[in-house]
Every structure is written in C-alpha cells, then in structure tokens.
Protein backbone atom coordinates (compact mmCIF):
# COMPACT_ATOMS: atom_id res chain seq x y z
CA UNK A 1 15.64 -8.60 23.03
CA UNK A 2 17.00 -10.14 20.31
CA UNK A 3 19.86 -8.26 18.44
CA UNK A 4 20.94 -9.15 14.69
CA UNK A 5 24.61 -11.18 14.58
CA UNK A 6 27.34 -9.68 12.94
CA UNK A 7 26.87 -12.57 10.00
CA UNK A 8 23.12 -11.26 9.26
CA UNK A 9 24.60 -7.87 9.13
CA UNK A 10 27.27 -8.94 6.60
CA UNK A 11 24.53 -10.77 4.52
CA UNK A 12 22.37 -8.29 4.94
CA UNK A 13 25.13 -5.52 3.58
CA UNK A 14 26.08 -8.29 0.94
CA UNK A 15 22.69 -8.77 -0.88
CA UNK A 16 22.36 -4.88 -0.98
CA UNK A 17 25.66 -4.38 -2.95
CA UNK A 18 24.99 -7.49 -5.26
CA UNK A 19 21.77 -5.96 -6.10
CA UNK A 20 23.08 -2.53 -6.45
CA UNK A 21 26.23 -4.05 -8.41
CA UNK A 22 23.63 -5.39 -11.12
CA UNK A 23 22.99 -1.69 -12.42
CA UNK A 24 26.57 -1.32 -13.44
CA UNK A 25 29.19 1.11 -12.52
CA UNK A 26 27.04 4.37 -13.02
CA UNK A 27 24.82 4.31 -10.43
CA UNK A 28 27.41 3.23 -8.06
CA UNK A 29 29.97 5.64 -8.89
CA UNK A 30 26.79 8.52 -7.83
CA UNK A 31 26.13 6.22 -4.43
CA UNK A 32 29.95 6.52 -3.61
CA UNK A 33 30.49 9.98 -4.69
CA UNK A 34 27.22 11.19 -2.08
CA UNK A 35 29.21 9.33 0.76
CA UNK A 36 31.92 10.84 0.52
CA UNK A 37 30.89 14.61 -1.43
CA UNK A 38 31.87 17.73 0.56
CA UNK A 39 28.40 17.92 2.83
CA UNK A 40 28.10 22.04 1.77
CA UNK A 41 27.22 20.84 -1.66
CA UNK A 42 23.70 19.80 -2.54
CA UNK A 43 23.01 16.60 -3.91
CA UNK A 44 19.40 16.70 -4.48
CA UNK A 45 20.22 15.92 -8.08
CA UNK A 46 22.34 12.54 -7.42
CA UNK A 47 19.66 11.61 -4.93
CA UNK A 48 16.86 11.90 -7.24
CA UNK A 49 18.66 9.75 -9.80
CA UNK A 50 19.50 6.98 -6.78
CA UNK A 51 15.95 7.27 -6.07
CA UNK A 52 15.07 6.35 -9.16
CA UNK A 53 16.91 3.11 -9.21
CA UNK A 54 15.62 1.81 -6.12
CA UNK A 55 12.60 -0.18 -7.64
CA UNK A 56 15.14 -1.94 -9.89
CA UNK A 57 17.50 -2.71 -6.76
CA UNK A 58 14.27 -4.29 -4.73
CA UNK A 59 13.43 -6.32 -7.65
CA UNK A 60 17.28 -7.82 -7.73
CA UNK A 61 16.80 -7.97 -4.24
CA UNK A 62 13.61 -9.46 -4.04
CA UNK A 63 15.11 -12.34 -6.46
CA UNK A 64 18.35 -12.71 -4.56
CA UNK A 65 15.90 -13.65 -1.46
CA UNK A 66 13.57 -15.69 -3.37
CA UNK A 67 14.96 -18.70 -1.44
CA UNK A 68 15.36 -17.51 1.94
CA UNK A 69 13.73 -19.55 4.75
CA UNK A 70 11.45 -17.56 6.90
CA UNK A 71 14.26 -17.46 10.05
CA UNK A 72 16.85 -15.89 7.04
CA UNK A 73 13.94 -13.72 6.11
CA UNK A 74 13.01 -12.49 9.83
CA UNK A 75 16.99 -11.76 10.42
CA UNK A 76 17.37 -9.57 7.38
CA UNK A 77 14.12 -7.94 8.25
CA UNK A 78 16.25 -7.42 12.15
CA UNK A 79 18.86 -6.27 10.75
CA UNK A 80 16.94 -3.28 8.77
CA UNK A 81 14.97 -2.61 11.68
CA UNK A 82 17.74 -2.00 14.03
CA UNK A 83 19.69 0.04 11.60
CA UNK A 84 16.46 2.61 10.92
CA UNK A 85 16.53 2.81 14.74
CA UNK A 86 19.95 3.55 15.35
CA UNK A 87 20.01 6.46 12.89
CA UNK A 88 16.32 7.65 14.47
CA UNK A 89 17.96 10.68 15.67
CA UNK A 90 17.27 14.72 15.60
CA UNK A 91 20.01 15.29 14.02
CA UNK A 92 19.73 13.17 10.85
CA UNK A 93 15.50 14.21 10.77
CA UNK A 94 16.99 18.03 10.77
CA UNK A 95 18.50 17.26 7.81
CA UNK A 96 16.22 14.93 6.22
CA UNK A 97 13.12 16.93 7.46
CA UNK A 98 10.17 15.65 6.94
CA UNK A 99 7.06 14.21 9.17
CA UNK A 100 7.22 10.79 10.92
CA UNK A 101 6.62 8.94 7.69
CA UNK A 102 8.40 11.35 5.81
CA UNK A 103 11.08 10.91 8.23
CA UNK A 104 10.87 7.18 8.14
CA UNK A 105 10.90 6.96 4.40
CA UNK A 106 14.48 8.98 4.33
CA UNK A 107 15.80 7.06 6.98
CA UNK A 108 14.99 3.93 4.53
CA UNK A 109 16.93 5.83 1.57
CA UNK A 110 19.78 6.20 3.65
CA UNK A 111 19.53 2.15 4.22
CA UNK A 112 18.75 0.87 0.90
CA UNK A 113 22.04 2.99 -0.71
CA UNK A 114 24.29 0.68 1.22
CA UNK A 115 26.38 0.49 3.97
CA UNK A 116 29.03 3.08 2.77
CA UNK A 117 26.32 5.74 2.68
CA UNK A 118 24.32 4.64 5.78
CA UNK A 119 27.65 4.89 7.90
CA UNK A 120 28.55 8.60 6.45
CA UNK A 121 25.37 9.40 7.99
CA UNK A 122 25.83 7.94 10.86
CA UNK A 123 28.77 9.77 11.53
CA UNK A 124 27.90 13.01 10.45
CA UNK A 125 24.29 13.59 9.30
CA UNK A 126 25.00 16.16 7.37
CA UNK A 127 25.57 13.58 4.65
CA UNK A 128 21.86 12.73 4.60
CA UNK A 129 19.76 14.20 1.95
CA UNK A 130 16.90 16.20 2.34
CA UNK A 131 13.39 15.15 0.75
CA UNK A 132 15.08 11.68 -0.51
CA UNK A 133 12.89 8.61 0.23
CA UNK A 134 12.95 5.09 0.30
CA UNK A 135 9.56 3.90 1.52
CA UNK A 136 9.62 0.16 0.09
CA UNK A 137 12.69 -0.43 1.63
CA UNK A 138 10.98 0.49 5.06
CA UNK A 139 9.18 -3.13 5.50
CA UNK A 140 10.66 -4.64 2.21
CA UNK A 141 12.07 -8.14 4.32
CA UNK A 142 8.49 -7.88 6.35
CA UNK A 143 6.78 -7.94 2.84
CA UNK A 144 8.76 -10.46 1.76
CA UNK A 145 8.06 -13.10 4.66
CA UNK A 146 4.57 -11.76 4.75
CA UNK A 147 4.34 -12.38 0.73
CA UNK A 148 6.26 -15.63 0.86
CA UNK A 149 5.11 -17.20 4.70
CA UNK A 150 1.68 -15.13 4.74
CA UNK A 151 2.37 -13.14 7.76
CA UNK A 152 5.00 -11.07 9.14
CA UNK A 153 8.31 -11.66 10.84
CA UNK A 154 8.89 -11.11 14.46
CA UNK A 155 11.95 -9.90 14.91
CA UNK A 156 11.83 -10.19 18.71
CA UNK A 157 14.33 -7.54 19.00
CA UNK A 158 11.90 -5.30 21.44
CA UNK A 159 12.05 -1.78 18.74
CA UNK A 160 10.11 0.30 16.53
CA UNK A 161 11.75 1.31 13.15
CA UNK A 162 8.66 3.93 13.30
CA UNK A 163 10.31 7.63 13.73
CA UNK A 164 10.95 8.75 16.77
CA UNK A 165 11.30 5.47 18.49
CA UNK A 166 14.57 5.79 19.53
CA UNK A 167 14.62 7.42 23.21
CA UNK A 168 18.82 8.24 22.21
CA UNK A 169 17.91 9.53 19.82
CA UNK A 170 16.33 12.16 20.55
CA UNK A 171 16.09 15.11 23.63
CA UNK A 172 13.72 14.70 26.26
C-alpha cells in the first residue's frame, strides 16, 4: 500500500488554494466563514454559491496541472483518494445524506473547498453540508492523467474513494 507523502499533501493543499485564490476575496471569505460558522446554522445558501464556483476552480486547477508528469499526476490523484476515504464515515454521510454517489459527490465538496473546510469536518461533521456536491472533483486528477497519459493512474495505495469503503468508518 502506497500512502501519499506529506509533500504531495502540501502540493496537493497548495494548488487548491492558488486556484481558489484566483476568484478573489469573496468566495473565500464564504469558504472560511462555513469552516468555522456555528454548526446550528444552515448554510445551504453559502454552499450553493461555493458550488457554483467549483467549475471555475477545476479549470484554474486543471491549468495549474497542465505540466504535471504522470507520477505528479498519480500522487495528487493519491492524495484525493485517501482523503475521500478517511472522511467515508456514518457520521459525515448522516449529515451529508445522500446515496453512495450522492454520498461520494459531498464527500468531494468537502475536498475541493480546501483543507480548512475538509479538516472542520473531519473533526466534527456537523460542519458538512447537506445536499452540497462536488462530483468532478471525485476523479478530477484520474481525468487528468487519463486526458493527458490516456489511461488512468494507479495509485497503488490498496482503497476505494467509492462510499462506504472505509471499514472505520463505518459500524459493522
């Protein structure tokens, strides 16, 4: 099993911000403010608008990448898949709600808002958002290699970012 270094992590956490930083200090200031809100307060409004932004994030994204050799490419696409896994858990999906995909999909919102709001989850779930969805950042390193190398990455790290993957993660 092959688990992503602490230096993919960083660049993966890195490219996220610099693309989010690109849409100026609006958005941000809503991505910050849903980390750290008062979890008895819906947000479905501030997630909606962050959802909204995400195509123009992967496109920054997608150009920040544009050079990436398919080894960078496979440990970016690591480091996404182990952090959907680790936060494949029943009590983020009771928030989230949702099917598998549906599930999936959230758990890739949570991800693609950064690493301030993945970690607030992390911690305490409430934070997620229900009915908030990030499909394309699911696979969006996979696509990437795929687009760029013609197949996909394997990340060799023995997982599933599919929903309900995670044996911790959920009771038996």
């Amino acid at each position: 099993m092959i688990l992503p270094t602490a230096a993919e992590e960083a660049r993966f956490w890195a490219l996220l911000e610099n693309a989010w930083a690109g849409l100026g200090p609006g958005p941000n200031e809503v991505r910050r403010a849903l980390a750290k809100r008062d979890v008895s307060v819906e947000a479905f409004e501030e997630a909606a608008e962050l959802e909204e932004h995400l195509d123009q994030v992967l496109e920054s994204l997608a150009g920040a990448c544009a050079d990436l050799s398919g080894e960078e490419l496979t440990a970016l696409d690591r480091v996404a898949e182990r952090k959907l896994y680790e936060i494949d858990r029943e009590d983020v999906q009771a928030v989230t709600d949702g099917s598998d995909d549906g599930f999936l999909y959230a758990r890739g919102f949570i991800l693609a808002l950064g690493q301030e709001f993945y970690e607030a989850v992390a911690r305490d779930p409430r934070v997620a958002v229900p009915d908030a969805e990030g499909a394309a950042f699911c696979y969006f390193f996979a696509r990437l290699h795929a687009e760029k190398f013609g197949d996909r990455p394997d990340t060799g790290s023995g997982i599933s970012r599919e929903s309900v993957s995670n044996p911790a993660g959920w009771k038996a």
